[in-house]
Protein backbone atom coordinates (compact mmCIF):
# COMPACT_ATOMS: atom_id res chain seq x y z
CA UNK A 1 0.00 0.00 0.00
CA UNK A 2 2.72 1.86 1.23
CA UNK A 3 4.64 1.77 -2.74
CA UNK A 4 0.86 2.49 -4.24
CA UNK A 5 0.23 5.52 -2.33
CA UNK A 6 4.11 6.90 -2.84
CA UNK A 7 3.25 6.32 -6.20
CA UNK A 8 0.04 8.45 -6.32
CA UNK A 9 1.42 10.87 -4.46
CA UNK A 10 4.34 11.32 -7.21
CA UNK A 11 2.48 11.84 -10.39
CA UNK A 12 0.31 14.37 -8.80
CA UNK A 13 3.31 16.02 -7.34
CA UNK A 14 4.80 16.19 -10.70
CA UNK A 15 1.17 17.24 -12.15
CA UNK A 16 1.20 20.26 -10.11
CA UNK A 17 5.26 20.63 -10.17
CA UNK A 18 4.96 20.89 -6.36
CA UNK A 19 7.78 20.21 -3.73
CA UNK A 20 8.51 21.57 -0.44
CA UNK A 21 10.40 24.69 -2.10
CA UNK A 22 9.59 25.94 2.08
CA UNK A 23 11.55 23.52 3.78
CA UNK A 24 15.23 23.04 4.22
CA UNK A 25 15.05 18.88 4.01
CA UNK A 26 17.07 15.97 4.89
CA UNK A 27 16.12 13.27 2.09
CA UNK A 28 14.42 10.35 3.80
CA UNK A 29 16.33 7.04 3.79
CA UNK A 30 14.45 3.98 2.64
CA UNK A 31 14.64 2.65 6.25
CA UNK A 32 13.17 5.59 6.91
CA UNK A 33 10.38 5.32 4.55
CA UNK A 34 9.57 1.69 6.11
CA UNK A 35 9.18 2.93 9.63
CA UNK A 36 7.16 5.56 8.97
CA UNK A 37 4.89 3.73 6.97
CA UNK A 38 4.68 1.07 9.84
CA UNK A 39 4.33 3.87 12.52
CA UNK A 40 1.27 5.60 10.64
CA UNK A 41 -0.46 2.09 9.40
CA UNK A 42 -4.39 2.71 10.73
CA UNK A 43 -4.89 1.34 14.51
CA UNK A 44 -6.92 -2.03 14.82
CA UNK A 45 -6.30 -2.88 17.99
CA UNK A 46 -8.47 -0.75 20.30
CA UNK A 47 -7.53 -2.30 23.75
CA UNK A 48 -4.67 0.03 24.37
CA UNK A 49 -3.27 3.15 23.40
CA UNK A 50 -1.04 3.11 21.15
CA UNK A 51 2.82 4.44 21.13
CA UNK A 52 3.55 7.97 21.73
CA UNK A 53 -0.28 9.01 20.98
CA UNK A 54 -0.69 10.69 24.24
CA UNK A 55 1.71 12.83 22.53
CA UNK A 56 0.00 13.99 19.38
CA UNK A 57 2.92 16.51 18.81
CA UNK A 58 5.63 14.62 19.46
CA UNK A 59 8.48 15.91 21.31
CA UNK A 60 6.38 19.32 20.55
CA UNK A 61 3.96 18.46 22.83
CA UNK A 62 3.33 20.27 26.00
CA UNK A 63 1.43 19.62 29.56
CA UNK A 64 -2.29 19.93 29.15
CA UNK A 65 -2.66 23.07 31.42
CA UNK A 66 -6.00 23.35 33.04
CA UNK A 67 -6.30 27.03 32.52
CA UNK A 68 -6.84 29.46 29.20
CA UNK A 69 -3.24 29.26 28.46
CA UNK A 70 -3.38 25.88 27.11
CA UNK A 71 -2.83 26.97 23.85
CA UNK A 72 -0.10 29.66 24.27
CA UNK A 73 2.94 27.30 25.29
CA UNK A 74 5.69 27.42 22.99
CA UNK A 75 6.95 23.93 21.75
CA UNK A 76 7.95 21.44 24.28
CA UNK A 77 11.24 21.34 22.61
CA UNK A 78 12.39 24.58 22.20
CA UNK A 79 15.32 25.50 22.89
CA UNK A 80 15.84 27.88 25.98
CA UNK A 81 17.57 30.99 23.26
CA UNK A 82 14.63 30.59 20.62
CA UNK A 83 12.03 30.82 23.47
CA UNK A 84 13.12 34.12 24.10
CA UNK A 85 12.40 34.75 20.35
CA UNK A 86 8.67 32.92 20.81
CA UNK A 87 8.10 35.36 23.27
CA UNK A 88 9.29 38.14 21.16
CA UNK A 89 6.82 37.20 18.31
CA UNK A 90 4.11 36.69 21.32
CA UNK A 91 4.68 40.30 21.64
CA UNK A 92 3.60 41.60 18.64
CA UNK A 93 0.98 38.98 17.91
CA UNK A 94 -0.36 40.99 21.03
CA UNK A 95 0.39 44.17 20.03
CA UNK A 96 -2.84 46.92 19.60
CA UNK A 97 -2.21 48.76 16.07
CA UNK A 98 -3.30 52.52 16.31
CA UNK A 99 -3.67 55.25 13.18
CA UNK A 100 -1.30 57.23 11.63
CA UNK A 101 -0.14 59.60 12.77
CA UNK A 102 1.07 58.51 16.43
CA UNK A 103 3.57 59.64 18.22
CA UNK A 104 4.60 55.16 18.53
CA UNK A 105 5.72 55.22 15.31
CA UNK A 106 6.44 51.46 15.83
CA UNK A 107 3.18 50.89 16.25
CA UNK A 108 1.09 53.13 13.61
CA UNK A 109 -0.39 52.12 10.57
CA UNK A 110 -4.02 50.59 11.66
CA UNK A 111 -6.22 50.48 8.93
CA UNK A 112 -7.78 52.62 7.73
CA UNK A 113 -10.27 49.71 7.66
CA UNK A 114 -9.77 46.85 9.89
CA UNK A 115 -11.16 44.11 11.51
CA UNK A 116 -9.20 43.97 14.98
CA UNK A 117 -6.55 46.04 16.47
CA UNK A 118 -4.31 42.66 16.81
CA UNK A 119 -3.93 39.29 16.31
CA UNK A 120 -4.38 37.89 20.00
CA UNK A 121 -8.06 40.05 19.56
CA UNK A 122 -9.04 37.59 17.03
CA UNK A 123 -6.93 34.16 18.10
CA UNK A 124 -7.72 35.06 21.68
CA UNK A 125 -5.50 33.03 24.02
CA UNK A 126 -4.46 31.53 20.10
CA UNK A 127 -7.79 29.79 20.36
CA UNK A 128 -10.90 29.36 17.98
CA UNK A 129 -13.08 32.59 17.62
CA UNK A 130 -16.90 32.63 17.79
CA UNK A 131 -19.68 34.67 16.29
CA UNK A 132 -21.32 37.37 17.53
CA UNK A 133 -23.64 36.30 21.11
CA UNK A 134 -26.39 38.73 19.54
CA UNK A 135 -26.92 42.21 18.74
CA UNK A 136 -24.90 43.58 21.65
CA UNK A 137 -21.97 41.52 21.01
CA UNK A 138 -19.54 42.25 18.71
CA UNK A 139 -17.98 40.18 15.78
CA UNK A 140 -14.02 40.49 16.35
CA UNK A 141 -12.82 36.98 15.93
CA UNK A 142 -15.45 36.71 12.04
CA UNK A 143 -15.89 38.55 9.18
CA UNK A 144 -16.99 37.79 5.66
CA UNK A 145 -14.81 37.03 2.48
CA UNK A 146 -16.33 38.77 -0.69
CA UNK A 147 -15.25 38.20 -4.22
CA UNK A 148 -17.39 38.38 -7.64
CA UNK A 149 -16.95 35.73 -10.71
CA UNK A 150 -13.76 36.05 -12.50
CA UNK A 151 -13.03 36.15 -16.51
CA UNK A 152 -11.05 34.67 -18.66
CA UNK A 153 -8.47 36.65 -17.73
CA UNK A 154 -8.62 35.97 -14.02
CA UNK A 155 -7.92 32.03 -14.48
CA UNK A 156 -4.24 31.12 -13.46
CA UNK A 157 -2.50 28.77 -16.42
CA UNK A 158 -0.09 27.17 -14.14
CA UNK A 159 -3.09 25.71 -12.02
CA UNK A 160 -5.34 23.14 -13.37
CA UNK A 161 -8.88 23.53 -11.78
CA UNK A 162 -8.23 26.62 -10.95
CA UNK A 163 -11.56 28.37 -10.29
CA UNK A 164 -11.69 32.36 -11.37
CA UNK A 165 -12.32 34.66 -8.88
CA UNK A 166 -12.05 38.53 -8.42
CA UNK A 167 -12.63 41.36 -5.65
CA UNK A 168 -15.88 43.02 -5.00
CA UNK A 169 -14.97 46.52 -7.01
CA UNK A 170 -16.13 48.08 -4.10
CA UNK A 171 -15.28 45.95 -1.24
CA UNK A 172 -12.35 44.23 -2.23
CA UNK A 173 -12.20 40.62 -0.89
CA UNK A 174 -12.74 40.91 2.81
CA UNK A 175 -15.44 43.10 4.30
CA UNK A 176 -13.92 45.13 7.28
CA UNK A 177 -16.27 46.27 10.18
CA UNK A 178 -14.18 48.91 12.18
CA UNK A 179 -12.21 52.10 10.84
CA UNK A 180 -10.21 54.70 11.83
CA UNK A 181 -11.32 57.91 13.28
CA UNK A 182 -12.73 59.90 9.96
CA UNK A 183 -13.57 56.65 8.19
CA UNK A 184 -16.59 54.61 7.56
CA UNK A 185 -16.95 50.95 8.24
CA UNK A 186 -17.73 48.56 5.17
CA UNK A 187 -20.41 46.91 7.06
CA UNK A 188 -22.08 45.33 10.14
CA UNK A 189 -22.81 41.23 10.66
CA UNK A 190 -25.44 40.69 11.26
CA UNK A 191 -26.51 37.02 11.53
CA UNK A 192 -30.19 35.44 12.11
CA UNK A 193 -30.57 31.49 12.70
CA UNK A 194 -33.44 28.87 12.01
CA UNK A 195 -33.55 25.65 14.17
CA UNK A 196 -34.01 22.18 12.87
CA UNK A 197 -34.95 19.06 14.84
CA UNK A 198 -32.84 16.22 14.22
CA UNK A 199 -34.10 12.74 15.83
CA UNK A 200 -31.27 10.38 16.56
CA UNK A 201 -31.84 6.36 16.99
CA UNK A 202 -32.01 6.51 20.55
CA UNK A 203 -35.01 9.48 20.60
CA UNK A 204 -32.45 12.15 21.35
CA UNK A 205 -33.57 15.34 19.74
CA UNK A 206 -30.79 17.95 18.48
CA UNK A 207 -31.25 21.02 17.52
CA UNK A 208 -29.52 22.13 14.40
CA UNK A 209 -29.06 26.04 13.70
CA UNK A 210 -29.44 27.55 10.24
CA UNK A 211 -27.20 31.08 10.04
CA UNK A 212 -28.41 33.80 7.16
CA UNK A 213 -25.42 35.86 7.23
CA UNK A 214 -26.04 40.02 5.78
CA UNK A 215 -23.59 41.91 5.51
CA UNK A 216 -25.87 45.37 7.30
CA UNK A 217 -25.22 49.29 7.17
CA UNK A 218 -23.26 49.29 3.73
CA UNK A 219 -20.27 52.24 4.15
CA UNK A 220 -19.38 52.31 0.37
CA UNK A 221 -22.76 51.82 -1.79
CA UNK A 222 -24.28 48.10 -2.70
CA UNK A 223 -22.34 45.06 -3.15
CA UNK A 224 -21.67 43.74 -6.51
CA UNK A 225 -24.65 41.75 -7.66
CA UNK A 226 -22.68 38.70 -7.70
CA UNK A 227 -21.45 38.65 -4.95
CA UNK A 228 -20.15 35.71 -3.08
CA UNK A 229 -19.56 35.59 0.85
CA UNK A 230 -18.31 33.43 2.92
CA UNK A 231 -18.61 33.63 6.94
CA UNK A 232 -15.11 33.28 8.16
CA UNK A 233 -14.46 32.62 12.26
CA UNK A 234 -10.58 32.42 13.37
CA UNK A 235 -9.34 29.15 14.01
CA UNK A 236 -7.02 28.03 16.85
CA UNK A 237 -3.18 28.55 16.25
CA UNK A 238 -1.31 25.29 18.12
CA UNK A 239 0.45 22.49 16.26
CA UNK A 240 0.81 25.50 12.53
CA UNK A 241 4.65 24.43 12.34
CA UNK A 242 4.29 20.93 12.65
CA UNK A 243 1.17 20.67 9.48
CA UNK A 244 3.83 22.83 7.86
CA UNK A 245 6.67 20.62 7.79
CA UNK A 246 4.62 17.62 7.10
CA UNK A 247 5.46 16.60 3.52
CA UNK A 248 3.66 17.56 0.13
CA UNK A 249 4.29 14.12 -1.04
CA UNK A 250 2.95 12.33 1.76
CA UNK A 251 -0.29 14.54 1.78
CA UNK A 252 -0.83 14.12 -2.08
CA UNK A 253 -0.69 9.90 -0.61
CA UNK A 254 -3.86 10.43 0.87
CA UNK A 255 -5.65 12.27 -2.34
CA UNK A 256 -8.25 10.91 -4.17
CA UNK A 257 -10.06 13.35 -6.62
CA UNK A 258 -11.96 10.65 -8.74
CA UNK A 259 -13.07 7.78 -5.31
CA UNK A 260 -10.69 5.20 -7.20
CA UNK A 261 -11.02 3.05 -3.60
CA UNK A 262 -14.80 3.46 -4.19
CA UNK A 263 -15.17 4.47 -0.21
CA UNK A 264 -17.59 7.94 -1.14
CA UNK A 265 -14.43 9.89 -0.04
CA UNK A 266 -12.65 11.97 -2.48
CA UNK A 267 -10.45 14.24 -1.25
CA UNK A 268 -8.47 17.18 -3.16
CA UNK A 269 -5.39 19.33 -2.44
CA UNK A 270 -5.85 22.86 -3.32
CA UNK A 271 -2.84 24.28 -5.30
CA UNK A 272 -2.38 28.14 -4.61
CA UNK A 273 0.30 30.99 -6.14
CA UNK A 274 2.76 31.66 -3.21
CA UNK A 275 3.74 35.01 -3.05
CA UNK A 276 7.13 33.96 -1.61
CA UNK A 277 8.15 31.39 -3.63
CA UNK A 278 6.67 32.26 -6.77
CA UNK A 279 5.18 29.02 -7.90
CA UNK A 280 2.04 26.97 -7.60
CA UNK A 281 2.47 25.40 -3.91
CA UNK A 282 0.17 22.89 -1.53
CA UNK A 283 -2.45 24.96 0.35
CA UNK A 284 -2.64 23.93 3.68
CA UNK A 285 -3.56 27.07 6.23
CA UNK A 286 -6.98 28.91 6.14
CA UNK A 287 -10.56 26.97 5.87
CA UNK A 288 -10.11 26.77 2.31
CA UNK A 289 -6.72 26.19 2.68
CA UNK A 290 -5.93 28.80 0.42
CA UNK A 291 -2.06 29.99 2.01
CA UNK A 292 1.03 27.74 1.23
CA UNK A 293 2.79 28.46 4.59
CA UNK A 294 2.62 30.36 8.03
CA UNK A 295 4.38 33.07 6.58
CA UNK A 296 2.67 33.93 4.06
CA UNK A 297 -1.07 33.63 6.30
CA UNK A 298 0.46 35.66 8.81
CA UNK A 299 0.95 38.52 5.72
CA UNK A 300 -2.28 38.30 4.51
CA UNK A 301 -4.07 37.94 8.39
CA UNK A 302 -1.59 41.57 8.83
CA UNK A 303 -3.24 43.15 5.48
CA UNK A 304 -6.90 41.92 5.80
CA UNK A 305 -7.29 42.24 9.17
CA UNK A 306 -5.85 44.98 11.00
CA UNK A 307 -4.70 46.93 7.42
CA UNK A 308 -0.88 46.59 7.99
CA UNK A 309 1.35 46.36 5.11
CA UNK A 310 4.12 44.41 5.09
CA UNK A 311 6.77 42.83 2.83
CA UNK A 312 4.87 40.41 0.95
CA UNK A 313 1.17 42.54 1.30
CA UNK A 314 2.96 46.03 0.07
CA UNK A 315 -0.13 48.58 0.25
CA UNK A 316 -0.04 50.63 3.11
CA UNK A 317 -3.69 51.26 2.29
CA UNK A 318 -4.25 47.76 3.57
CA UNK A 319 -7.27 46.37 1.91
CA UNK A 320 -9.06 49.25 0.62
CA UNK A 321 -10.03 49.72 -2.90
CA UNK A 322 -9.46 51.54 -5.73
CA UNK A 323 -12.63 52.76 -5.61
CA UNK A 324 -12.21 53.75 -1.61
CA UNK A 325 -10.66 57.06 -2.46
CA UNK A 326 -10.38 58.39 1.06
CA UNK A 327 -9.32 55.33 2.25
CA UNK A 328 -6.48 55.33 -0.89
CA UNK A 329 -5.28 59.01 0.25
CA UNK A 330 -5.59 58.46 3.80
CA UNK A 331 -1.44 58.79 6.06
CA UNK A 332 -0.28 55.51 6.31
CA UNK A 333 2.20 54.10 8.62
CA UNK A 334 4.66 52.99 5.68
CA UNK A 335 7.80 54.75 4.02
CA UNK A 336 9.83 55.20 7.60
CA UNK A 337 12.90 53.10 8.68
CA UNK A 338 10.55 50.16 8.61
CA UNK A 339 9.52 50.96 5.15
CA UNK A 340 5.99 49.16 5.62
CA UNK A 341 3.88 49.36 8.75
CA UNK A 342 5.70 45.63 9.86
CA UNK A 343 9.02 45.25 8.45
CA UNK A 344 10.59 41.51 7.49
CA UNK A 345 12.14 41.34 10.97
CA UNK A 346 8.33 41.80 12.69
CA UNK A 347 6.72 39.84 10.04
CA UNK A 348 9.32 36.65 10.81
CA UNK A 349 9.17 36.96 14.95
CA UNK A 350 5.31 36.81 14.58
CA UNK A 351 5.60 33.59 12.23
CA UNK A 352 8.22 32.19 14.24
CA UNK A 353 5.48 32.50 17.43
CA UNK A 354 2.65 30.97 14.96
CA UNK A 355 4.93 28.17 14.05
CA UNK A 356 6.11 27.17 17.91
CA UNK A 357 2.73 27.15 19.48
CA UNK A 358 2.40 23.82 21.25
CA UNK A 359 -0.20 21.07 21.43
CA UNK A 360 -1.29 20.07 24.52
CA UNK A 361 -0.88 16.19 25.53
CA UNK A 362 -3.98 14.10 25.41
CA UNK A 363 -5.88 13.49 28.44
CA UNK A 364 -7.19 9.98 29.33
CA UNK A 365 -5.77 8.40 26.44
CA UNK A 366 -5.75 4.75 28.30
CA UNK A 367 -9.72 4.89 29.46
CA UNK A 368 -12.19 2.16 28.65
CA UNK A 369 -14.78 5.14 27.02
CA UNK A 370 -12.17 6.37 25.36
CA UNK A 371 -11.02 3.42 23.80
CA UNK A 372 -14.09 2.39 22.70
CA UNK A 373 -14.84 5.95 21.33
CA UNK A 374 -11.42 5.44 19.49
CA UNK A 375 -12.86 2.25 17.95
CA UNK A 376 -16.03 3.95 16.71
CA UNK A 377 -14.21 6.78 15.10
CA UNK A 378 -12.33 4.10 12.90
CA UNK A 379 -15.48 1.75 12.24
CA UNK A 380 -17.66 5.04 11.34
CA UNK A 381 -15.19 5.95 8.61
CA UNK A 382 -13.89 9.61 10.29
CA UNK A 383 -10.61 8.88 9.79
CA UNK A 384 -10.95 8.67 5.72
CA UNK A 385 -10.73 12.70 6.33
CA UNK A 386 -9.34 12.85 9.63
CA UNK A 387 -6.23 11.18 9.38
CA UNK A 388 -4.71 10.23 12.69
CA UNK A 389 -1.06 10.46 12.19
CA UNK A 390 2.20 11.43 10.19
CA UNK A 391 5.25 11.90 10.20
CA UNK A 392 6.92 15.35 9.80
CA UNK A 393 10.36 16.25 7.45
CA UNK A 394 13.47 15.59 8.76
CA UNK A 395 14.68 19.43 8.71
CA UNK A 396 17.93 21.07 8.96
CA UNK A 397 16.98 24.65 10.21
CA UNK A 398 13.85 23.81 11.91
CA UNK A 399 14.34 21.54 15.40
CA UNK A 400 11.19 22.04 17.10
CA UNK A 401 9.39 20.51 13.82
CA UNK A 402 11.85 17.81 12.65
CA UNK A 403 11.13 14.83 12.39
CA UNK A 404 8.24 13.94 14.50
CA UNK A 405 5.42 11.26 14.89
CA UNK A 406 2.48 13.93 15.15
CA UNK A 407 -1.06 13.38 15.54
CA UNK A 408 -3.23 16.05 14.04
CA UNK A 409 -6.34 13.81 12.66
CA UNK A 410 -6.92 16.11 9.46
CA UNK A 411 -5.86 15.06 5.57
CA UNK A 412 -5.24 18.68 4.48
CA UNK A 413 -7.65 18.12 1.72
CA UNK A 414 -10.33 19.60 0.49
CA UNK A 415 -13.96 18.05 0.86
CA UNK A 416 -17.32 18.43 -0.74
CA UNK A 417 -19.04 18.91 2.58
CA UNK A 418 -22.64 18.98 0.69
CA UNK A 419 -25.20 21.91 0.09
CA UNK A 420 -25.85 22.59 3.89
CA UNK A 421 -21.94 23.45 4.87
CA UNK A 422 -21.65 25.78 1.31
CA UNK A 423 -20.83 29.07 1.03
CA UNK A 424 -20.54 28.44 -2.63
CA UNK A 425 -17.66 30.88 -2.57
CA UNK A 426 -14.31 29.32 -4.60
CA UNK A 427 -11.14 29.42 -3.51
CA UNK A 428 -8.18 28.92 -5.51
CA UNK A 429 -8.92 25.21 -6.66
CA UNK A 430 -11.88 24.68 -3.85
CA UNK A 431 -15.70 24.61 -4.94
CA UNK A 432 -18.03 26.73 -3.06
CA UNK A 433 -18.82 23.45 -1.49
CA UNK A 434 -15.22 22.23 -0.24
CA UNK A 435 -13.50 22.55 2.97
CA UNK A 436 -10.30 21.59 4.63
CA UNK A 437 -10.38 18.95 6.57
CA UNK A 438 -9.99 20.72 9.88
CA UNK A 439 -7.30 19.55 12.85
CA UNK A 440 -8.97 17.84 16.01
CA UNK A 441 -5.59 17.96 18.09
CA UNK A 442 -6.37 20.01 21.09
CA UNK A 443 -10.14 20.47 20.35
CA UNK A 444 -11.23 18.91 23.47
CA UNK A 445 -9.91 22.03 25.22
CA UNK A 446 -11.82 24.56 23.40
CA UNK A 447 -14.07 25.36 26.14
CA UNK A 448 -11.56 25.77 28.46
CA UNK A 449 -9.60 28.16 26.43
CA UNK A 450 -11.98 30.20 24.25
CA UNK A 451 -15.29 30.10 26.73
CA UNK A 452 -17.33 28.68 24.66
CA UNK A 453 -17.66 25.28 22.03
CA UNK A 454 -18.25 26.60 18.67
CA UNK A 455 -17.16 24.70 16.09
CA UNK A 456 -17.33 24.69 12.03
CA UNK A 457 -15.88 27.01 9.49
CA UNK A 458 -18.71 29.82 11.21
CA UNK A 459 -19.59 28.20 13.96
CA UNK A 460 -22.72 27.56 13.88
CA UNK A 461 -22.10 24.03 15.95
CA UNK A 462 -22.30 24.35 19.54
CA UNK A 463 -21.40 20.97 20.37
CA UNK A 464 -19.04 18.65 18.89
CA UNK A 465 -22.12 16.47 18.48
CA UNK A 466 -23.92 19.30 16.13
CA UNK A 467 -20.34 19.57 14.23
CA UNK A 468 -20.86 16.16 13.40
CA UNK A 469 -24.31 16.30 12.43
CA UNK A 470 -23.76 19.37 10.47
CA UNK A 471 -21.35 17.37 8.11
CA UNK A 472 -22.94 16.09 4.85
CA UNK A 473 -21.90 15.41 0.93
CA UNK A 474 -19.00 13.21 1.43
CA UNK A 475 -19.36 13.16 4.93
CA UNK A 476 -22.76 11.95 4.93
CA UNK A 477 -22.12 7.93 5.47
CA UNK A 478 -20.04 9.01 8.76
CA UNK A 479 -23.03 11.32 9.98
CA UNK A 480 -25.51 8.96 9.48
CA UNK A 481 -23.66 5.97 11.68
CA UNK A 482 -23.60 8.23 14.48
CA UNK A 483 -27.23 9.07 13.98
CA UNK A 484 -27.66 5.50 14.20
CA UNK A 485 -25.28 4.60 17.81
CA UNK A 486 -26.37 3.79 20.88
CA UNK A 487 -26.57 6.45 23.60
CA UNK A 488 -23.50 4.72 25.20
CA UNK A 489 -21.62 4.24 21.53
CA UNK A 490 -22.27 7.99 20.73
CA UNK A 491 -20.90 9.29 24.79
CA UNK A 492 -18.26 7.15 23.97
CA UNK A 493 -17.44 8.67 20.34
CA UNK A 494 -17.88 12.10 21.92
CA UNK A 495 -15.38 11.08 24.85
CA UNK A 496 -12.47 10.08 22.67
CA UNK A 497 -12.74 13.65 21.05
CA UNK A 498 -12.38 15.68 23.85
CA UNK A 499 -9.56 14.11 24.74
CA UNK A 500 -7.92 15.07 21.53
């Protein structure tokens, strides 16, 4: 299997002409090869843990803390110099933005439109965001992406599939809801839900909720007629480094755009431009995953969110448009000693943080519930998208992320998640109906650390049981099985994921 799959994985690497043009790597020795192929063969014994999986980071695992700052450790392994630097880059991921002009000229260059004043206001304690309570709460850690039907002109040669898209002429391709002082907002979420009823095999009634997202209180006339959004709500940070240096080639293994195995599950990578490198790369980061590396989210997060230019995102305008004129003529922060509002050095120490957060160590990996929970998540068919385990590149420049047995239960494909999960906005090479598989390391904490269990690209779940229900298309076989468990099957299933 092992030989089939490094086979697949080859001719679509050399379809795409994708490598790991990120990563300093150590070639892999065919010894190599064989132990990690042995090491991340699918459990079947479910009596007992099995090695190192109370550890889904590896030796970047950290203590599961029972307090908010679960997530904020930097990586068990670190070494004591380069967790000075972690805490640098925790620094500025904290660091409130204000307008130009300020007398911190470190610090200026908000905006002029923005979504948050920082990072950490968004990732708070680096952990999943939520939407708004209701109408007195405000909608920090989710906006909406915008973009209108591309041309011709728009479509990218170099990437097959590739699915034309381009800004909202007046809005750009992320609606901001704050602005500086003299400014107008683009717009206010607001979000109304419908319930639905759904009966499981054991009587238990769930309650599903529906979001209608509008985007309220226009600042800059109407919205293109067709135009696409797509509710966005921050994701947690931990484990970023580690899905980083897993390999292209052994992520292309798992790909399988046409269901050759015939088991309903058809996963795709999406292939996105990096800025950086200057070649189609492997998306992995975003809910789309529509950046190639940390780096160049963190750039994009800096422009789209809190209007910060940088080296890779040049304007100092941030992400107003052409037809924003005030916005366009407004002071920026840019053309000092730093030359844009966060110079290489900043824009490295924050990705450097991003890349070093740790993931906590499972809890109750050895319990009877759990185990059995463990079983049903194989039998059910989660881990055809989830994928339990890999191993990372063996790196020259990176310690923290070399080499390790990691356990992030996520493909980083895309899937057709079926009509109820679309936003039927593309990205790159994913459908309006496609989503990355999304990492369950660490989710069991959620609560714990963000206040709240909200789950799904919006999230609209408030349970991990309503995530599950809320997954359809390919998904569909899995959801129905649980629909189907026993009470003490589905407390089981439920178990084993919070203790991810």
């Amino acid at each position: 299997m092992a030989v089939v799959l490094g086979a697949a994985a080859t001719a679509q690497e050399q379809a795409f002409n994708l490598g790991d043009p990120h990563l300093n790597v150590v070639a892999r020795t065919a010894d190599e090869a064989a132990r990690i192929a042995a090491v991340t063969a699918l459990a079947t014994d479910f009596t007992a843990p099995q090695n190192f999986e109370e550890k889904p980071a590896g030796a970047a695992t950290v203590r599961a803390r029972k307090t908010a700052d679960a997530y904020s450790q930097p990586s068990g392994n670190i070494t004591f110099e380069d967790e000075l630097t972690f805490k640098v880059g925790n620094g500025l991921f904290r660091k409130l933005w204000v307008s130009t002009p300020a007398s911190t000229l470190a610090s200026d260059g908000l905006g002029p439109l923005y979504n948050a004043r920082s990072c950490q206001r968004c990732h708070l304690k680096d952990g999943r965001g939520h939407p708004p309570e209701g109408p007195n709460d405000n909608a920090i850690s989710m906006f909406l992406r915008i973009s209108i039907p591309g041309t011709v002109d728009d479509a990218m040669a170099q990437i097959s599939d590739y699915i034309a898209t381009r800004p909202d002429p007046s809005y750009g391709t992320q609606l901001q809801d704050k602005a500086v002082l003299g400014h107008a907002a683009e717009y206010r979420l607001e979000i109304t839900y419908e319930e639905e009823v759904i009966t499981l095999a054991d009587g238990q009634a769930v309650s599903l909720r529906h979001p209608t997202y509008t985007a309220a209180d226009l600042g800059y006339g109407p919205l293109h007629p067709e135009a696409m959004l797509s509710p966005r709500v921050a994701p947690q940070m931990i484990g970023l480094g580690l899905l980083e240096a897993v390999s292209a080639a052994d992520i292309l293994a798992g790909a399988d755009p046409d269901d050759a195995n015939g088991d309903g599950i058809s996963g795709r990578p999406n292939i996105v431009w990096s800025q950086v490198h200057g070649q189609p790369m492997l998306g992995r980061f975003g809910l789309k995953a529509g950046n190639p590396t940390i780096l160049e989210q963190s750039a994009a997060a800096f422009v789209g969110d809190i209007g910060i230019s940088n080296p890779i995102f040049t304007a100092g305008s941030g992400e107003c448009t052409d037809l924003q004129a005030d916005c366009q003529a407004a002071q920026h922060g840019d053309g000092d000693d730093r030359v844009f509002e966060i110079d290489a050095e900043g824009l490295d120490l924050v990705t450097f943080y991003s890349r070093n957060l740790g993931v906590p160590a499972r809890r109750n990996v050895g319990g009877a519930e759990v185990l059995r929970g463990k079983e049903l998540f194989y039998q059910t068919g989660c881990t055809a998208c989830h994928t339990p385990n890999f191993v990372t590149q063996r790196l020259k420049d990176r310690p923290e992320q070399s080499f390790q047995l990691i356990w992030p239960f996520t493909d980083m494909l895309l899937h057709d998640m079926g009509p109820a999960l679309a936003d039927h906005r593309p990205e790159a090479r994913a459908t309006g109906s496609e989503w990355r598989t999304p990492p369950l390391w660490g989710i069991g904490l959620t609560r714990q650390v963000s206040g709240h269990s909200y789950f799904l690209h919006d999230g609209r779940a408030r349970s991990l049981l309503e995530a599950v229900l809320w997954h359809g298309g390919e998904a569909a076989g899995q959801r129905d099985a649980v629909i189907q468990l026993s009470t003490a099957d589905r407390d089981a299933l439920i178990a084993y994921l919070e203790s991810l």
